[in-house]
Each structure stands twice: as structure tokens, then as C-alpha cells.
N, C-alpha and C. Protein backbone atom coordinates (compact mmCIF):
# COMPACT_ATOMS: atom_id res chain seq x y z
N UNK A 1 80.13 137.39 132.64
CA UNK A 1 80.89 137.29 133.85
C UNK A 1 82.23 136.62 133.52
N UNK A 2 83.22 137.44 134.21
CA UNK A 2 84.62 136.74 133.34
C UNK A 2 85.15 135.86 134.83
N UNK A 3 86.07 135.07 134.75
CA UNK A 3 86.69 134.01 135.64
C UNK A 3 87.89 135.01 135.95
N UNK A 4 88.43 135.77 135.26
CA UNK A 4 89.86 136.35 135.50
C UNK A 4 89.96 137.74 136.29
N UNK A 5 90.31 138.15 137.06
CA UNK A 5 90.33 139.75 137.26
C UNK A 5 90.24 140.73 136.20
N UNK A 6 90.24 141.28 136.39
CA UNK A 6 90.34 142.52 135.30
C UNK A 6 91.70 142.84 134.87
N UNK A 7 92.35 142.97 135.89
CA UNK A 7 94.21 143.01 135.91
C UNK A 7 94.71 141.97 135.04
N UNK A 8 94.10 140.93 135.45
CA UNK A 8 94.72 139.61 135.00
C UNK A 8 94.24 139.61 133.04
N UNK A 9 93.30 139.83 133.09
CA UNK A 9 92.43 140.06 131.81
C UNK A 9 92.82 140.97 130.97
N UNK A 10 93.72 142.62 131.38
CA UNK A 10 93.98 142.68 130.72
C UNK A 10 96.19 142.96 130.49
N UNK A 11 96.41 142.05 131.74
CA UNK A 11 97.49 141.52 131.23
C UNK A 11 97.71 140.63 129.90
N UNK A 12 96.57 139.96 130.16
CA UNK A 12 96.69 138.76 128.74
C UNK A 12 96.35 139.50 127.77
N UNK A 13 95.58 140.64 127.24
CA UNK A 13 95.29 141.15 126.09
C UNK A 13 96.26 141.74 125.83
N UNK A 14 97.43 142.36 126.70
CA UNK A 14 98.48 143.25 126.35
C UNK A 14 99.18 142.35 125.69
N UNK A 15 99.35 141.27 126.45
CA UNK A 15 100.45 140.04 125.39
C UNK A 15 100.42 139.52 124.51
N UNK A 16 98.72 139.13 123.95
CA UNK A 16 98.20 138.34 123.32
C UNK A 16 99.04 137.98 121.74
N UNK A 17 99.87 139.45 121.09
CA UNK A 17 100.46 139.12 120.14
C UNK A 17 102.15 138.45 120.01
N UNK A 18 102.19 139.25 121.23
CA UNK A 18 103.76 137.89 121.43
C UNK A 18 103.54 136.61 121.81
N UNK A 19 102.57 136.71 122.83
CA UNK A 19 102.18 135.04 123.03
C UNK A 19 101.78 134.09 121.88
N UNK A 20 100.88 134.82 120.74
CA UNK A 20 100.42 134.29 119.47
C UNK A 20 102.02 133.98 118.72
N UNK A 21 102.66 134.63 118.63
CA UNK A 21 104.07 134.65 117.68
C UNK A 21 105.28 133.57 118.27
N UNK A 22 105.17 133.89 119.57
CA UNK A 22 105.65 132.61 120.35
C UNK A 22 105.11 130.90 120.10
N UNK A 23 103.63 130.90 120.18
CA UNK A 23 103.08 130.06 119.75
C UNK A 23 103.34 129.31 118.78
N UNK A 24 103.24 130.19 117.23
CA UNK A 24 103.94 130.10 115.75
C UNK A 24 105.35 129.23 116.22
N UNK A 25 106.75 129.97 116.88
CA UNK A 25 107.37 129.96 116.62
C UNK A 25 107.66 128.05 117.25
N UNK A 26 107.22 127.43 118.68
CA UNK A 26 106.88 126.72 119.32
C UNK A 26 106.29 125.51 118.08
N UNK A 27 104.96 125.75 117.23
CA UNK A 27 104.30 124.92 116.61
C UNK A 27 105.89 124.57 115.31
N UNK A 28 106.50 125.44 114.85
CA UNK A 28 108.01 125.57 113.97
C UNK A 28 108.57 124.22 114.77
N UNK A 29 108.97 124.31 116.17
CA UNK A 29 110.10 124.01 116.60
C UNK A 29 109.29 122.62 116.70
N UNK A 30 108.09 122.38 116.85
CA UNK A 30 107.71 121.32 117.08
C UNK A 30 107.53 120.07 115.61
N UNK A 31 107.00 120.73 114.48
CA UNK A 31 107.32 120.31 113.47
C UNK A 31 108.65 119.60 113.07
N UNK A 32 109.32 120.92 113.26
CA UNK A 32 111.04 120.69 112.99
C UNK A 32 111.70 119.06 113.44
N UNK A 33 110.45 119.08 114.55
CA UNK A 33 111.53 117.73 115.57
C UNK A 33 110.22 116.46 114.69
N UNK A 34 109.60 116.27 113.73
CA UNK A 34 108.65 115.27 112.97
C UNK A 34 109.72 114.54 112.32
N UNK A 35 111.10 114.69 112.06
CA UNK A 35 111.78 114.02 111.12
C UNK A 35 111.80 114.45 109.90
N UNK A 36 112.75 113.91 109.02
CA UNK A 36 113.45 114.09 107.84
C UNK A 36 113.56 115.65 107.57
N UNK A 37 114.14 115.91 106.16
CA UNK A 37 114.60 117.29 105.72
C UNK A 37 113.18 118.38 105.48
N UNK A 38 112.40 117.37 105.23
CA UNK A 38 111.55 118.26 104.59
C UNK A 38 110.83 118.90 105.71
N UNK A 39 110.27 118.24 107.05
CA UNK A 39 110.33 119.03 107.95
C UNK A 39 110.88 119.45 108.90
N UNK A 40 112.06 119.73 109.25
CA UNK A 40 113.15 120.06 109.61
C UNK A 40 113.18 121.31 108.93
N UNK A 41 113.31 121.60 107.73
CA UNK A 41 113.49 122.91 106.73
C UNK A 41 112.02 123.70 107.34
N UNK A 42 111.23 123.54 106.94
CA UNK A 42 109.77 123.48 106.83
C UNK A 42 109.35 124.19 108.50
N UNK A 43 109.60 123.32 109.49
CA UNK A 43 109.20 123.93 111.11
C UNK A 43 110.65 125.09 111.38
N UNK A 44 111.76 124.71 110.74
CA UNK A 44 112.58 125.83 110.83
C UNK A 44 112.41 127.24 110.44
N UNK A 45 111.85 127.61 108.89
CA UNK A 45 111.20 128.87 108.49
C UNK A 45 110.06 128.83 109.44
N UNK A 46 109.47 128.44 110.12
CA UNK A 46 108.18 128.43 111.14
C UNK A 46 108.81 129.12 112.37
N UNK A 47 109.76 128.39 112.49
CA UNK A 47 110.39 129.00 113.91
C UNK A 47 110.74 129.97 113.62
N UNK A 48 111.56 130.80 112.60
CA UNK A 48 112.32 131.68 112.36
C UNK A 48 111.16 132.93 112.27
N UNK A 49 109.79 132.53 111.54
CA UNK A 49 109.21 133.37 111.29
C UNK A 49 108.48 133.57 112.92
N UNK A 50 108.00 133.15 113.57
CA UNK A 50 107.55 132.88 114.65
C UNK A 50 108.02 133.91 115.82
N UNK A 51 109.72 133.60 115.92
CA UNK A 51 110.33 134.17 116.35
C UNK A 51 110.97 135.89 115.64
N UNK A 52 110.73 136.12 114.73
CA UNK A 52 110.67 137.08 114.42
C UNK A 52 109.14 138.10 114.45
N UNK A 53 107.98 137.43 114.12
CA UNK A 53 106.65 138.15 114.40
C UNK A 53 107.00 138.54 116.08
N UNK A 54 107.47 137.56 116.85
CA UNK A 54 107.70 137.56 118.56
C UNK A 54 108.49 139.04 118.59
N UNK A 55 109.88 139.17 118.28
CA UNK A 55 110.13 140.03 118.47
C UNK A 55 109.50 141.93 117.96
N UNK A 56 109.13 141.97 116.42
CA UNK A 56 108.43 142.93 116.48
C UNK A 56 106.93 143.35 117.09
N UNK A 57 106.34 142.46 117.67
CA UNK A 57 105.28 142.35 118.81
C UNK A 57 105.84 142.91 119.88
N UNK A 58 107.08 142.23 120.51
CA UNK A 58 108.07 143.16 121.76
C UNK A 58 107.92 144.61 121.45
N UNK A 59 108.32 144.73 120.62
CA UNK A 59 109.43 146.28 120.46
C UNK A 59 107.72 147.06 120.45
N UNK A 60 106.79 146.50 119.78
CA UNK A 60 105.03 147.36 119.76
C UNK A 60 104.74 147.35 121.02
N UNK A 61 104.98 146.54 121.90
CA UNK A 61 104.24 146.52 123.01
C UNK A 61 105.39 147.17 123.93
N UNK A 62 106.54 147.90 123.45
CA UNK A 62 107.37 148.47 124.55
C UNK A 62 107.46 150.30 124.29
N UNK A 63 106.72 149.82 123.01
CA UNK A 63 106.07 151.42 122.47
C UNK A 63 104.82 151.69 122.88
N UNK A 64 104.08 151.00 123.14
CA UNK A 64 102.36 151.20 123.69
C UNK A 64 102.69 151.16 124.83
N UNK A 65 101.97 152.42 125.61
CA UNK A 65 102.00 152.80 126.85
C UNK A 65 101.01 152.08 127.70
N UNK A 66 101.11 151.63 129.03
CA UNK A 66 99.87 150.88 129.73
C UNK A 66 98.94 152.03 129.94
N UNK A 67 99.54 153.17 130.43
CA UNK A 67 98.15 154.60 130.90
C UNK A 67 97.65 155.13 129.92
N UNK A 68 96.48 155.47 129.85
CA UNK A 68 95.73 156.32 128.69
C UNK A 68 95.52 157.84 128.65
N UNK A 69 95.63 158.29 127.28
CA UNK A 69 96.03 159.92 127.20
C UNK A 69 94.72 159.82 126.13
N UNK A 70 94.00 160.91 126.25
CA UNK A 70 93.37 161.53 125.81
C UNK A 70 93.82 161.45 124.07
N UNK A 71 92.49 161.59 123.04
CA UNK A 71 92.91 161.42 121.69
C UNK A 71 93.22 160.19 120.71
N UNK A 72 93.28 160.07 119.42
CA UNK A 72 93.40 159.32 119.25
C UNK A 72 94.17 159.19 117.78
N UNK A 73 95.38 158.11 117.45
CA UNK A 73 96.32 158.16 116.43
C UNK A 73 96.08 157.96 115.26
N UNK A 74 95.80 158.29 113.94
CA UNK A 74 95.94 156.80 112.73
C UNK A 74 96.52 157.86 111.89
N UNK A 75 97.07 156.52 111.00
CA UNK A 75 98.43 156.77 110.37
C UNK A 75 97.76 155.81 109.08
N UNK A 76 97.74 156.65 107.61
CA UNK A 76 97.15 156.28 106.59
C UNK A 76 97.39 156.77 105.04
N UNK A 77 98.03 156.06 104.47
CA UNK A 77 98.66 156.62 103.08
C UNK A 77 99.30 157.62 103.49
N UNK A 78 100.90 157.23 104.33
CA UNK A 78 102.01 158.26 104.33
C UNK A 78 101.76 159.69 105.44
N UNK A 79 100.87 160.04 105.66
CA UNK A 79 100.21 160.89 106.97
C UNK A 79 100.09 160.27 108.36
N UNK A 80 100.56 160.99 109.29
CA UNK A 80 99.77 160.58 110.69
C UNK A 80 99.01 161.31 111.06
N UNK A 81 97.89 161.24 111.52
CA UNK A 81 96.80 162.27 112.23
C UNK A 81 96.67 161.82 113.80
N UNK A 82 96.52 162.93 114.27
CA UNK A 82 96.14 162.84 115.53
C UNK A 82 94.78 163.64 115.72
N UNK A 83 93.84 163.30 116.41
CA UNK A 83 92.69 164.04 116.79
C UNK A 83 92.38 164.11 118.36
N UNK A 84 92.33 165.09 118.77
CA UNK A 84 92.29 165.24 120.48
C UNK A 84 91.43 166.40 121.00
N UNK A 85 91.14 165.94 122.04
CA UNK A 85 89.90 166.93 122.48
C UNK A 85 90.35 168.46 122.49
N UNK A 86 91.24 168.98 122.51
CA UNK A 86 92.04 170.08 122.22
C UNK A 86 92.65 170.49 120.86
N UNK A 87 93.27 169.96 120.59
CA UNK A 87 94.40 169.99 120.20
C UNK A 87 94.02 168.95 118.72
N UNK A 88 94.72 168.89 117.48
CA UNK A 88 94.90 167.67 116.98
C UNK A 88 95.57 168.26 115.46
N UNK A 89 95.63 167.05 114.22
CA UNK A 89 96.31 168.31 113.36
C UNK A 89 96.73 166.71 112.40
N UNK A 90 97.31 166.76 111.44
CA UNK A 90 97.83 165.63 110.65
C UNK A 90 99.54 166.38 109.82
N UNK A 91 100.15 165.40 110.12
CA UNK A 91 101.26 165.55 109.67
C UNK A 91 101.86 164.58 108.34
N UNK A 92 102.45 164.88 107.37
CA UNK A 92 102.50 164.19 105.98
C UNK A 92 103.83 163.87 106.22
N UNK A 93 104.46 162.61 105.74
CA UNK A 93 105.52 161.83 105.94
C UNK A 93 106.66 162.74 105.37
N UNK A 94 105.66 162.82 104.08
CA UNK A 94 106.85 163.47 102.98
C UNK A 94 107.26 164.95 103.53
N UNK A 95 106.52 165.50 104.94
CA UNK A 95 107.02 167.37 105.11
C UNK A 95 107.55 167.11 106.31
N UNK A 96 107.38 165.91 107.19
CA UNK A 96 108.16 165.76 108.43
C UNK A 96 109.25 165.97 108.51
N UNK A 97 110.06 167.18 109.67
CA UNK A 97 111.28 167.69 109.50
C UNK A 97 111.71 166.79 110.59
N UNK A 98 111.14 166.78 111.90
CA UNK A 98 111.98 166.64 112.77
C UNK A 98 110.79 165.62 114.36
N UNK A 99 111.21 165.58 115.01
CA UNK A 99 110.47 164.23 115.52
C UNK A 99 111.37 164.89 117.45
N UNK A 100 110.56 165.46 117.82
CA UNK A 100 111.06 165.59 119.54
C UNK A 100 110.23 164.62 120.42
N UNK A 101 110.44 164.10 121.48
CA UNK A 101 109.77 164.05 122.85
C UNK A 101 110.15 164.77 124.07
N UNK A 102 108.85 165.16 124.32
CA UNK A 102 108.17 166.44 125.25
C UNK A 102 107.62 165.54 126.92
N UNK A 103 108.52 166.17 127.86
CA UNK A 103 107.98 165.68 129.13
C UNK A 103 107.13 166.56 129.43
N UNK A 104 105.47 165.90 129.68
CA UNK A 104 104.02 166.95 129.72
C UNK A 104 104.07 166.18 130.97
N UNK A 105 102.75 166.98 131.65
CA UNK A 105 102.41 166.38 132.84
C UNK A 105 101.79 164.81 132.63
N UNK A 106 101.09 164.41 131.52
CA UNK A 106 100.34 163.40 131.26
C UNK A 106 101.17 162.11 130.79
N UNK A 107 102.78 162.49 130.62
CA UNK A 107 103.54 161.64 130.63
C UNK A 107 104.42 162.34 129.46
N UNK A 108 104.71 161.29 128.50
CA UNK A 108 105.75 161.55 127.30
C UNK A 108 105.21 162.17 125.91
N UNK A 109 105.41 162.56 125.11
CA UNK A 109 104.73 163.10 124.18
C UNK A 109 105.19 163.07 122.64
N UNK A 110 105.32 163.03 121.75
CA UNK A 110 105.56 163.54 120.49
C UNK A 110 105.23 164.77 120.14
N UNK A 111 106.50 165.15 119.31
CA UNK A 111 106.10 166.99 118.31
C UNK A 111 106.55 166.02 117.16
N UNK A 112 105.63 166.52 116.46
CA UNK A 112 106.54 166.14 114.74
C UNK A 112 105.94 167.45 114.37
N UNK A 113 107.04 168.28 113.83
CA UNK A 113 107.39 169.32 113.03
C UNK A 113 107.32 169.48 112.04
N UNK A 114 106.56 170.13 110.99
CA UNK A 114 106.95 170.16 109.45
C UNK A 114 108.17 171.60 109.19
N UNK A 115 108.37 171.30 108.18
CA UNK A 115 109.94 171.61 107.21
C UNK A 115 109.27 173.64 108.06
N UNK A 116 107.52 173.80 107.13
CA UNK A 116 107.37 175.43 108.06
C UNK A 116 107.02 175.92 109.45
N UNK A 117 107.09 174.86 110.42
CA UNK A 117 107.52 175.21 111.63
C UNK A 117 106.39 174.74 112.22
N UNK A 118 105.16 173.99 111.66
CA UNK A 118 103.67 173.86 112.14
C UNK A 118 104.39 172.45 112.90
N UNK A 119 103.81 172.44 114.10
CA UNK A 119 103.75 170.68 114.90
C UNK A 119 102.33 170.59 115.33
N UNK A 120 102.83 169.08 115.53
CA UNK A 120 101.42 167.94 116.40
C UNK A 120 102.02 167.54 117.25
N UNK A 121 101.80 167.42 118.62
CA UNK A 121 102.15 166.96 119.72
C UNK A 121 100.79 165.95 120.01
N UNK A 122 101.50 164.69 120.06
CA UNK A 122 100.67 163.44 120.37
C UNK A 122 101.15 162.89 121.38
N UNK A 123 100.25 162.85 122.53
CA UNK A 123 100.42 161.91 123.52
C UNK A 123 101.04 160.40 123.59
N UNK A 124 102.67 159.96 123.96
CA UNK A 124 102.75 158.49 123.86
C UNK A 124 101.47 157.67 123.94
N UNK A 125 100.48 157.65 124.82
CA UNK A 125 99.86 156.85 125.37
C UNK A 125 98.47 157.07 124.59
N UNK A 126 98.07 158.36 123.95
CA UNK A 126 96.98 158.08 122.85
C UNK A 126 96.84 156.96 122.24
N UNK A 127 94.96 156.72 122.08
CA UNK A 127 95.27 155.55 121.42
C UNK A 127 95.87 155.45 120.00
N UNK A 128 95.87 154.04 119.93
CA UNK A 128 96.49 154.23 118.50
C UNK A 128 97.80 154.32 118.75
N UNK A 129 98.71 154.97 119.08
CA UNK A 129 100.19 155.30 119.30
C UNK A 129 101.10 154.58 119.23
N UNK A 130 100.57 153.16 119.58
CA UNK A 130 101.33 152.07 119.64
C UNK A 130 102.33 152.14 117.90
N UNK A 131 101.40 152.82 117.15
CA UNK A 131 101.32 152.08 115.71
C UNK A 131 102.59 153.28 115.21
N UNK A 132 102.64 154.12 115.95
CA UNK A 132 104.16 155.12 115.59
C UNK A 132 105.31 154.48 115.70
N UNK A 133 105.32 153.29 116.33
CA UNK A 133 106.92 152.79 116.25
C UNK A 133 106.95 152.33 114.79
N UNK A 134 106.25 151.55 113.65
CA UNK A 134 106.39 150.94 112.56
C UNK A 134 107.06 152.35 111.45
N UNK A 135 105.48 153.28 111.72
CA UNK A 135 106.25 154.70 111.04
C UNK A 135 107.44 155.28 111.10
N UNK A 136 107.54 155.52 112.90
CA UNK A 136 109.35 156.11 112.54
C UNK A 136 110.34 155.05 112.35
N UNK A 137 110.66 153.85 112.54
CA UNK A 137 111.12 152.82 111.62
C UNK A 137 111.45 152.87 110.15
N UNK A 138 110.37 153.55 109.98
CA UNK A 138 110.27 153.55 108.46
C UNK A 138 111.40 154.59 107.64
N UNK A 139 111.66 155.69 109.07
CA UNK A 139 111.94 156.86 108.56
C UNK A 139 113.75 156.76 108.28
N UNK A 140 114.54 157.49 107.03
CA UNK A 140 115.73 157.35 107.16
C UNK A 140 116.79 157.70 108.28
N UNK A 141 117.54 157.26 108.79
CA UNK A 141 118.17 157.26 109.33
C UNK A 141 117.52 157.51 111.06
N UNK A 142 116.36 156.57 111.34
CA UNK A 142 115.80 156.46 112.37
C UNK A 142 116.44 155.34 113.33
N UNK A 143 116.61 155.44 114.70
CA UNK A 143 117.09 154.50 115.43
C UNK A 143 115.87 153.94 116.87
N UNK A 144 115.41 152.99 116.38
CA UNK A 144 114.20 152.64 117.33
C UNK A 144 114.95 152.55 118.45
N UNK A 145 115.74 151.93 119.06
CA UNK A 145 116.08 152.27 120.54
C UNK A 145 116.35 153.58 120.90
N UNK A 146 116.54 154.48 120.38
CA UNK A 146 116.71 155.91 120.72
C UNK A 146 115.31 156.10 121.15
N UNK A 147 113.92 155.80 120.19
CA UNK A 147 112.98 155.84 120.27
C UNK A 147 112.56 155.41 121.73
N UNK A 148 113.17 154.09 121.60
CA UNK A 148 112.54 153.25 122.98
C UNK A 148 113.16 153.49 124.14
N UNK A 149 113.80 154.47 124.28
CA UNK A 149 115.21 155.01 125.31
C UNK A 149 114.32 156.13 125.78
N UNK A 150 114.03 156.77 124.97
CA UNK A 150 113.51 157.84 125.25
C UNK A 150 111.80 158.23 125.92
N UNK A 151 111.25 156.90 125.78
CA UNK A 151 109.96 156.46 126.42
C UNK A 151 110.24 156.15 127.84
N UNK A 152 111.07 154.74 127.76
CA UNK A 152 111.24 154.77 129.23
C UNK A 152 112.48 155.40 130.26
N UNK A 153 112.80 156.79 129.73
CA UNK A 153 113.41 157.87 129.97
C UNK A 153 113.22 158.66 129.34
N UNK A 154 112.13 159.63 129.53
CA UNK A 154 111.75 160.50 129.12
C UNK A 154 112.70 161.93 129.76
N UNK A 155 112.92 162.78 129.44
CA UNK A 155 113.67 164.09 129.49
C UNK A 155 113.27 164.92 130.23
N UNK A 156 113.82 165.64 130.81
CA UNK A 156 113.02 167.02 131.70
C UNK A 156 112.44 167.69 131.35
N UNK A 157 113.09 167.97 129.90
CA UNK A 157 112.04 169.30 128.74
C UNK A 157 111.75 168.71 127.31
N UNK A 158 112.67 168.91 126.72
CA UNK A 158 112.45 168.30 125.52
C UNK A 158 113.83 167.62 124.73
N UNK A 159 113.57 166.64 123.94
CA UNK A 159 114.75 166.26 123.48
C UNK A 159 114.65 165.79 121.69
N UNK A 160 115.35 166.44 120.88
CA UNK A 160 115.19 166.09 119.13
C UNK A 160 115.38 164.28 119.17
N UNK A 161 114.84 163.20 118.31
CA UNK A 161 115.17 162.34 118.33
C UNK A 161 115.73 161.49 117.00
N UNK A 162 114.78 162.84 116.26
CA UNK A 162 114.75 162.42 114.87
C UNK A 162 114.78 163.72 113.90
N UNK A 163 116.13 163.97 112.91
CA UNK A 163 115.98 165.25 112.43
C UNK A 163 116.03 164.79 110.88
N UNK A 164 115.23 165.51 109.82
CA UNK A 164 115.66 165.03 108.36
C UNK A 164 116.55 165.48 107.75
N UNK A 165 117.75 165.14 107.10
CA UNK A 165 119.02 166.05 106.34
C UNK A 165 118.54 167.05 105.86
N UNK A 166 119.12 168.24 105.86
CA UNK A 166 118.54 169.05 105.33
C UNK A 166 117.42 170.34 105.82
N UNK A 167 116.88 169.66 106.89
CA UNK A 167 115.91 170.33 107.45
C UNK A 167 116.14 171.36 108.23
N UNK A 168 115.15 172.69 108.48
CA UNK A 168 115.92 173.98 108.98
C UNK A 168 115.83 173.48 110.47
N UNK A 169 117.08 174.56 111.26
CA UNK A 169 117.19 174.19 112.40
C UNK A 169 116.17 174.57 113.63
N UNK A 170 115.17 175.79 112.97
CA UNK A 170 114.03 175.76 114.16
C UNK A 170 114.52 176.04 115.48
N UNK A 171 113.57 176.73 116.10
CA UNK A 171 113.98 176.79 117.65
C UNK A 171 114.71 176.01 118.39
N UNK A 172 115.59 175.82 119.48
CA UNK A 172 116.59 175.21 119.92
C UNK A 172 115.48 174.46 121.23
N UNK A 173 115.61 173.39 121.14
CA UNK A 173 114.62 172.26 122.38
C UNK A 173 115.28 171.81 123.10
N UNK A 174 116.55 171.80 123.34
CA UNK A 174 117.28 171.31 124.21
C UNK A 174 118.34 172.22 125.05
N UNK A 175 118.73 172.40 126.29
CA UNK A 175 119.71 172.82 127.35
C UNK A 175 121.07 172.87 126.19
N UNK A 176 121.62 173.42 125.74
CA UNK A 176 123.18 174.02 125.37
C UNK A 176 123.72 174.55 126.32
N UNK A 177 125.00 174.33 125.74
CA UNK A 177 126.11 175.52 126.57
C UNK A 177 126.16 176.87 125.74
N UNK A 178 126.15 178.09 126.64
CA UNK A 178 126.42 179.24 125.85
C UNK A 178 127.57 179.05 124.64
N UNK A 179 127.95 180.28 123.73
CA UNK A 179 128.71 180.05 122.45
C UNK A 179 129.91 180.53 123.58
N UNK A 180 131.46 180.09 123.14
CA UNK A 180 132.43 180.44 124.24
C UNK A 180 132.71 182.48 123.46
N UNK A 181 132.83 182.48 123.79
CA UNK A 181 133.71 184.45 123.52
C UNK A 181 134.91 184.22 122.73
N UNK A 182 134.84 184.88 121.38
CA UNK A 182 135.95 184.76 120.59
C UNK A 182 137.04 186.02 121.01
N UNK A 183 138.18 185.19 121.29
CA UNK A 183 139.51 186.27 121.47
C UNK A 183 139.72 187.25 120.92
């Protein structure tokens, strides 16, 4: 029998890792103020680290969706797999061309594309999913707020977010303007 609502219960589990990193960063700042250099230096890398675990905890928990989608994510030696009651498929880091989000009825979505035209469309809110912000991070010339822009503004149809140099251009996912008429 729990004391907390359920709401309340699992507000705190959603937070639990910024609140933990906050904590860290708090126990830093509290050290820091014990006197002399040595802890002063000492609760300062505490704080710093503290406050940095804090923030990449943010940016995970602004990538993990509160509603649940069907399926489920993991991402393991350079591959992501998705497995879903429909649908599912694994995609390899090293053939990933291109990276869209898809407005579905069930909310926001991922396509990751390989270089021969095969995709996985993964539900934002699958479990697991959370753990795609570290991956495309990872990826060159990736911009996590584009990422995180595009969650909590998701698109009417579809929108590229992430393309690899080089990679073929594939069907067109987005609204253009026609080509103008050459004179």
C-alpha cells in the first residue's frame, strides 16, 4: 500500500535522475563551503559534475515521452532495434542514412533509413526510446535541439532531421515548392 497517489508516484520516478544529480551537485556545493582549498576544489568538481549529470538527465527526460506506444527500443553494439507488435526491424549505426519524424496518430515517430531505402519507424514514446537521444548525439553533425524541437513540435507529415553526407536523396518527405519554368 503506497502513501502517495499514483500521479504523485509516478511524478517522482520520472524525476528521480535529475533529482539524484541535483542532489550530487547540492552534497559538491555543500562540501565546497567545509573550508580550505582542498575542499573547496574537491565539492567544486562535485558540483560541476552534479550539475552536469543534472543537465543530461534534463535533455533524457525531455526525450522520454509521458504516453506509452506500443513496442519496445534497445540500442546495442552500434545497432538500434526496435520490436513491435507489427512492425519492428534493427537498424546499424554504420548504414544509417537519414533520421525523419513522422506525425502518426499515436503521436511522434522515428524513420531511420538505411543508405538502400529499408526504414524502422519507432514510436517516440516506445519503451526504451528515451535512450535515442544519447545515440543521435552521437551521430555527426547531429543537433539535439532540432531533435528536441521537433518532439515538442511535431510536423503535419514528415520532416528530415538528420541526413548523412553523402547519402542518396530518397523520396522527398517534406512540402516543396514546385521547380520554377526555365525561360
Amino acid at each position: 500500500m503506497s502513501f502517495l497517489r499514483p500521479e504523485a508516484l509516478a511524478a517522482i520516478t520520472r524525476w528521480r535522475e535529475v533529482g539524484a544529480a541535483l542532489a550530487a551537485g547540492a552534497l559538491g556545493a555543500w562540501i565546497a563551503t567545509r573550508g580550505g582549498y582542498f575542499y573547496g576544489a574537491l565539492g567544486g568538481l562535485i558540483l560541476a559534475f552534479g550539475l552536469g549529470l543534472a543537465l543530461a538527465a534534463w535533455r533524457t527526460l525531455r526525450f522520454a515521452r509521458a504516453d506509452v506506444a506500443p513496442g519496445v527500443v534497445q540500442i546495442d553494439e552500434g545497432a538500434i532495434a526496435y520490436f513491435g507488435p507489427e512492425t519492428g526491424g534493427v537498424v546499424a549505426l554504420s548504414e544509417l542514412s537519414r533520421i525523419d519524424v513522422l506525425a502518426t496518430p499515436d503521436g511522434p515517430s522515428w524513420r531511420l533509413s538505411h543508405d538502400d531505402g529499408r526504414a524502422v519507424t519507432i514510436p517516440a514514446a516506445a519503451t526504451g526510446a528515451e535512450a535515442l537521444i544519447n545515440t543521435f548525439a552521437a551521430l555527426p553533425g547531429a543537433s539535439l535541439p532540432t531533435f528536441l524541437d521537433a518532439l515538442d513540435h511535431p510536423p503535419e507529415g514528415a520532416r528530415t532531421l538528420w541526413r548523412r553526407d553523402g547519402a542518396s536523396a530518397g523520396p522527398a518527405l517534406t512540402h516543396s515548392a514546385p521547380p520554377s519554368p526555365r525561360p
